[in-house]
N, C-alpha and C. Protein backbone atom coordinates (compact mmCIF):
# COMPACT_ATOMS: atom_id res chain seq x y z
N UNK A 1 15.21 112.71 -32.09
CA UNK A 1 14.11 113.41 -31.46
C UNK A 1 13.12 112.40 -30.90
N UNK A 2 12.41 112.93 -29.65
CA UNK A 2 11.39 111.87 -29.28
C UNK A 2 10.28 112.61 -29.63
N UNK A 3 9.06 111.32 -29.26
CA UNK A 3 8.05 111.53 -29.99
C UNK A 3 7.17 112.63 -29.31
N UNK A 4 8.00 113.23 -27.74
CA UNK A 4 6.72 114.20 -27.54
C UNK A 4 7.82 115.56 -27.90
N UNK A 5 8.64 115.71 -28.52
CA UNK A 5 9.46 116.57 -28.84
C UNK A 5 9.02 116.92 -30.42
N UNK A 6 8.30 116.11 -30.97
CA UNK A 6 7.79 116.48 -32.45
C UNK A 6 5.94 116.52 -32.08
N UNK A 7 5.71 116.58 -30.95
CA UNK A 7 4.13 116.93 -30.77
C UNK A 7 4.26 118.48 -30.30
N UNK A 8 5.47 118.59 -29.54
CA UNK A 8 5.71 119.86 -29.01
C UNK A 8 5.90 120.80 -29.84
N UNK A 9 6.95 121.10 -30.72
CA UNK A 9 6.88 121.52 -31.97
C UNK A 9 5.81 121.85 -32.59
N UNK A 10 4.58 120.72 -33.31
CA UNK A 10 3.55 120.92 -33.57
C UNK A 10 2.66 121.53 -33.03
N UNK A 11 2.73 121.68 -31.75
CA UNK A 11 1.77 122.54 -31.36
C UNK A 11 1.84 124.06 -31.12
N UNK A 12 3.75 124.19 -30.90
CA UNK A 12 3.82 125.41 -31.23
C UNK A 12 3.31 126.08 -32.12
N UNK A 13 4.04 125.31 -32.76
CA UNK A 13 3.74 126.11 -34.93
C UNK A 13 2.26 126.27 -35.00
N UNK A 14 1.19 125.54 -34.32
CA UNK A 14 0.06 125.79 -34.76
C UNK A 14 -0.69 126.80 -34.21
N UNK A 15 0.07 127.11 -32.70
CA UNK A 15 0.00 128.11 -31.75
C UNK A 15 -0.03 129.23 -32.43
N UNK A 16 1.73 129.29 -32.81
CA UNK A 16 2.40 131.04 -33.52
C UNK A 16 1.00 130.98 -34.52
N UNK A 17 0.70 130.04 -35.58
CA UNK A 17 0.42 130.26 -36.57
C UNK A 17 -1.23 131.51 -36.25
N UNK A 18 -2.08 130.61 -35.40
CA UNK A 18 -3.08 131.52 -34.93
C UNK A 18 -3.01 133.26 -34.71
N UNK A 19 -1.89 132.82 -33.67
CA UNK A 19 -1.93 134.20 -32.97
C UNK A 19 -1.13 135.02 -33.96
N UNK A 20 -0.24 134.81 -35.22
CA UNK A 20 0.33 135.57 -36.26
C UNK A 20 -0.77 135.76 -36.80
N UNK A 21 -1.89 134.90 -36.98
CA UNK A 21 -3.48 135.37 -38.09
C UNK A 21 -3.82 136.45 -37.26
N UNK A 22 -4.24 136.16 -36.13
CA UNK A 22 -5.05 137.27 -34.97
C UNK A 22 -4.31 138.57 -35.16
N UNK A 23 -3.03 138.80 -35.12
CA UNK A 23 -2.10 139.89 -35.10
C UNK A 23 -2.43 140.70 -36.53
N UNK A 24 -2.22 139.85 -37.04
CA UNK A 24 -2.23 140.29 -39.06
C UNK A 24 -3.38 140.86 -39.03
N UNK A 25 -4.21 140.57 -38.49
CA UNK A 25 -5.62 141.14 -38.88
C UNK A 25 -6.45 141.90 -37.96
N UNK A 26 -5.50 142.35 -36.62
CA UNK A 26 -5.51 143.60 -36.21
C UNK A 26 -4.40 145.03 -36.50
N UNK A 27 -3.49 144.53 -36.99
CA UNK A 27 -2.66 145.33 -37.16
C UNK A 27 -3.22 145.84 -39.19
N UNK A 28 -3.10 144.83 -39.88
CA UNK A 28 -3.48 145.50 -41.24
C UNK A 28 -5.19 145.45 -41.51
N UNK A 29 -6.00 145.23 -40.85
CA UNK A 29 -6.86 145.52 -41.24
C UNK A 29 -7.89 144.91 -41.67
N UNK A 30 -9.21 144.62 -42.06
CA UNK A 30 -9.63 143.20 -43.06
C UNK A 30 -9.90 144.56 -44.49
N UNK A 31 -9.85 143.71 -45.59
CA UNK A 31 -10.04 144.94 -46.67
C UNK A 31 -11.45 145.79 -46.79
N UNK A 32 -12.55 145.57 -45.91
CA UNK A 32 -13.46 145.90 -45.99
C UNK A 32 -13.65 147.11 -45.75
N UNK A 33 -12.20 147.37 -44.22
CA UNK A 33 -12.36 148.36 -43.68
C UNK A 33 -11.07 149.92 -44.46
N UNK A 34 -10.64 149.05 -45.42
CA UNK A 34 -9.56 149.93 -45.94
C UNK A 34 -9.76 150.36 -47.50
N UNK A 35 -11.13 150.59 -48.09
CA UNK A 35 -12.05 150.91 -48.95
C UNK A 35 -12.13 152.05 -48.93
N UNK A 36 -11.98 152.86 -49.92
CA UNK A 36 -12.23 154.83 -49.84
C UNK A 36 -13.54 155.01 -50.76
N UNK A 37 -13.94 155.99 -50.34
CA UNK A 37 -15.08 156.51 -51.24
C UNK A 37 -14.51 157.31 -52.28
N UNK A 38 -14.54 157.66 -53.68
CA UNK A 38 -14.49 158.44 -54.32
C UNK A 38 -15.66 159.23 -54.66
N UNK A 39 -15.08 160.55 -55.16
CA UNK A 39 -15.75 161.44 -55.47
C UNK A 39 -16.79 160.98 -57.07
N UNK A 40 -17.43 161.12 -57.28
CA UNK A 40 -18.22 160.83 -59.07
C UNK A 40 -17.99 162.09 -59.53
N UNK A 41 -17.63 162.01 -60.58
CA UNK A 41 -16.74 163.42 -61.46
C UNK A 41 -18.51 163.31 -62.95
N UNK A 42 -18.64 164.36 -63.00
CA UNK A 42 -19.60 164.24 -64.29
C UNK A 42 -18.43 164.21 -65.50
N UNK A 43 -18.89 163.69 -66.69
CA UNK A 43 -18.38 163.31 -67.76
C UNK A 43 -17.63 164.40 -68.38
N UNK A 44 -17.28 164.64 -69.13
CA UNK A 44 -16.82 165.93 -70.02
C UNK A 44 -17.36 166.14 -71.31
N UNK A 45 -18.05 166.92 -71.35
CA UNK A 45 -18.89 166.63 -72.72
C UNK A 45 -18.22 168.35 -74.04
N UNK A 46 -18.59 168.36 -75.39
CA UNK A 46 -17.94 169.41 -76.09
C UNK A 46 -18.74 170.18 -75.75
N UNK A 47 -19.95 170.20 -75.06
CA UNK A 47 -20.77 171.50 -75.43
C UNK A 47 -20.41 172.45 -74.38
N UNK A 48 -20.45 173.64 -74.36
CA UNK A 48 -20.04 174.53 -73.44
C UNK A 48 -20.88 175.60 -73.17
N UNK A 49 -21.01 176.47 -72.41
CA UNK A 49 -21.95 177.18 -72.53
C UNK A 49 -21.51 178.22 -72.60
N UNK A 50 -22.13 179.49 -73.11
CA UNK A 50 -21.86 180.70 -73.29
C UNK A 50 -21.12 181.47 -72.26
N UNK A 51 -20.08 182.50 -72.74
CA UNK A 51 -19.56 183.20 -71.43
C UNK A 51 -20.65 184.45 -71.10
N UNK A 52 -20.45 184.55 -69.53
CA UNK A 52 -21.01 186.09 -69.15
C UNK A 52 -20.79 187.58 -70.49
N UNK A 53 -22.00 187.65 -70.94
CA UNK A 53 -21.93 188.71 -71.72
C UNK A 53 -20.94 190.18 -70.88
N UNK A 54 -21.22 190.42 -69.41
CA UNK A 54 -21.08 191.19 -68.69
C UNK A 54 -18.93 191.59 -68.99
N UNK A 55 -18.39 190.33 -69.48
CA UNK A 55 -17.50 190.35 -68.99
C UNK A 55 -16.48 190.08 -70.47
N UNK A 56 -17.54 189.31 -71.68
CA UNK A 56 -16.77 188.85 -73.14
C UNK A 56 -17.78 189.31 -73.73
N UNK A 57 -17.49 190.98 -74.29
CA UNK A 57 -18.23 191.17 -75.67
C UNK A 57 -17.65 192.12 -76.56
N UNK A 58 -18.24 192.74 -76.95
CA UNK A 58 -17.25 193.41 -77.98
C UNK A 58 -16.83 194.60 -77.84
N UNK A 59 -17.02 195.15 -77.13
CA UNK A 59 -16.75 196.74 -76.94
C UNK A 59 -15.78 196.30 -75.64
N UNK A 60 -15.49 195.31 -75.44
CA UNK A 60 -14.42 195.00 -73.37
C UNK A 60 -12.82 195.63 -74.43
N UNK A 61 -11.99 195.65 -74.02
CA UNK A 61 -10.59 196.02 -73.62
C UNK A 61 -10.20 194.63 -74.25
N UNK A 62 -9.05 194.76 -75.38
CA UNK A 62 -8.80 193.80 -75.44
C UNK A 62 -7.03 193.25 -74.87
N UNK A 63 -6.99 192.63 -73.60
CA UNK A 63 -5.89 192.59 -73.21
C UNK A 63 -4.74 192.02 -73.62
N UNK A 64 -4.63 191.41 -75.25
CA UNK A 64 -3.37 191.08 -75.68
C UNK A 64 -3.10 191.92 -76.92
N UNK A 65 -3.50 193.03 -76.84
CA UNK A 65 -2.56 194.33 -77.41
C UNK A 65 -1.15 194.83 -76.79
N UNK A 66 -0.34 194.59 -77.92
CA UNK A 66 0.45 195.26 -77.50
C UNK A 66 0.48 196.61 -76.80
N UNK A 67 1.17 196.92 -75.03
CA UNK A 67 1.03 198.56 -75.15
C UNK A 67 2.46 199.21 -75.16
N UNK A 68 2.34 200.23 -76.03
CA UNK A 68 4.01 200.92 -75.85
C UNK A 68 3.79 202.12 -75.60
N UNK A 69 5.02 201.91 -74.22
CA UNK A 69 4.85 203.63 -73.72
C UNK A 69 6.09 203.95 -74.00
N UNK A 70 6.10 205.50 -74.26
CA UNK A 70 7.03 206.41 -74.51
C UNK A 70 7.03 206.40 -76.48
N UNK A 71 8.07 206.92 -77.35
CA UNK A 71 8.55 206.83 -78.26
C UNK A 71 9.24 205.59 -79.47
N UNK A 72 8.64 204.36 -78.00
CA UNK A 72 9.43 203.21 -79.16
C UNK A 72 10.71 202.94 -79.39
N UNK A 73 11.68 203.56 -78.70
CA UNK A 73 13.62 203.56 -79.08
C UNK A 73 13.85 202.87 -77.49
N UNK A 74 14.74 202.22 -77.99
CA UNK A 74 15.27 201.79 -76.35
C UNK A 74 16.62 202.29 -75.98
N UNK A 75 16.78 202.05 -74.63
CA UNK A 75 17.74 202.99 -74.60
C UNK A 75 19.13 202.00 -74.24
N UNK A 76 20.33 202.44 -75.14
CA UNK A 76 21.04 201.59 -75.06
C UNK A 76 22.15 201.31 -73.77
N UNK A 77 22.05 202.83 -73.21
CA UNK A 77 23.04 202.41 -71.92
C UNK A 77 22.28 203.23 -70.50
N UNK A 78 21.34 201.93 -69.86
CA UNK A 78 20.15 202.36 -69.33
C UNK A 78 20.56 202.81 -67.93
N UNK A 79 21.54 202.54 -67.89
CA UNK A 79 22.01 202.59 -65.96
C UNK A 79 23.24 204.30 -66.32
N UNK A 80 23.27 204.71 -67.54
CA UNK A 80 24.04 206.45 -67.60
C UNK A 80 22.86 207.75 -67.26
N UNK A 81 23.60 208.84 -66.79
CA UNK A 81 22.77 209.73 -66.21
C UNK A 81 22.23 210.62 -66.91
N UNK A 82 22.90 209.82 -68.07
CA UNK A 82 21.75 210.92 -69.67
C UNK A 82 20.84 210.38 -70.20
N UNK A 83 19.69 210.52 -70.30
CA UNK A 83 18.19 209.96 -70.39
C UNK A 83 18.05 210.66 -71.94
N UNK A 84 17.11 210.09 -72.24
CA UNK A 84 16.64 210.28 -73.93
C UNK A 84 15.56 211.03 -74.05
């Protein structure tokens, strides 16, 4: 190799090297700009507060009663045209 054949070289490489920085850092970004805001969540604490009287008291419906309609017997052959 001659000696302006290893300056040439060098100046490539130092060339690409720039314009690969310039590229890199339009294409991904600088990290400043790729930062999210999060939301602030309040803590979780045990205390809770009372439910709507309107809706949990003692006289409401209580919906995990069992309900059974009819007589209680099931019927064993449900798809025949004789009913119980």
């Amino acid at each position: 190799m001659k000696q302006k054949d290893v300056a040439l070289i060098i100046v490539v490489a130092f060339v690409s090297a720039v314009v690969a920085f310039f590229l890199s850092n339009i294409l991904f970004g600088s990290p400043s700009r790729s930062q999210q805001k999060a939301e602030v969540v309040d803590p979780i604490t045990a205390n809770f507060p009372s439910p709507d009287q309107r809706y949990f008291n003692n006289t409401s419906i209580d919906p995990t009663q069992t309900i059974t309609i009819g007589n209680g017997q099931t019927n064993q052959a449900p798809f025949n045209k004789q009913s119980q």
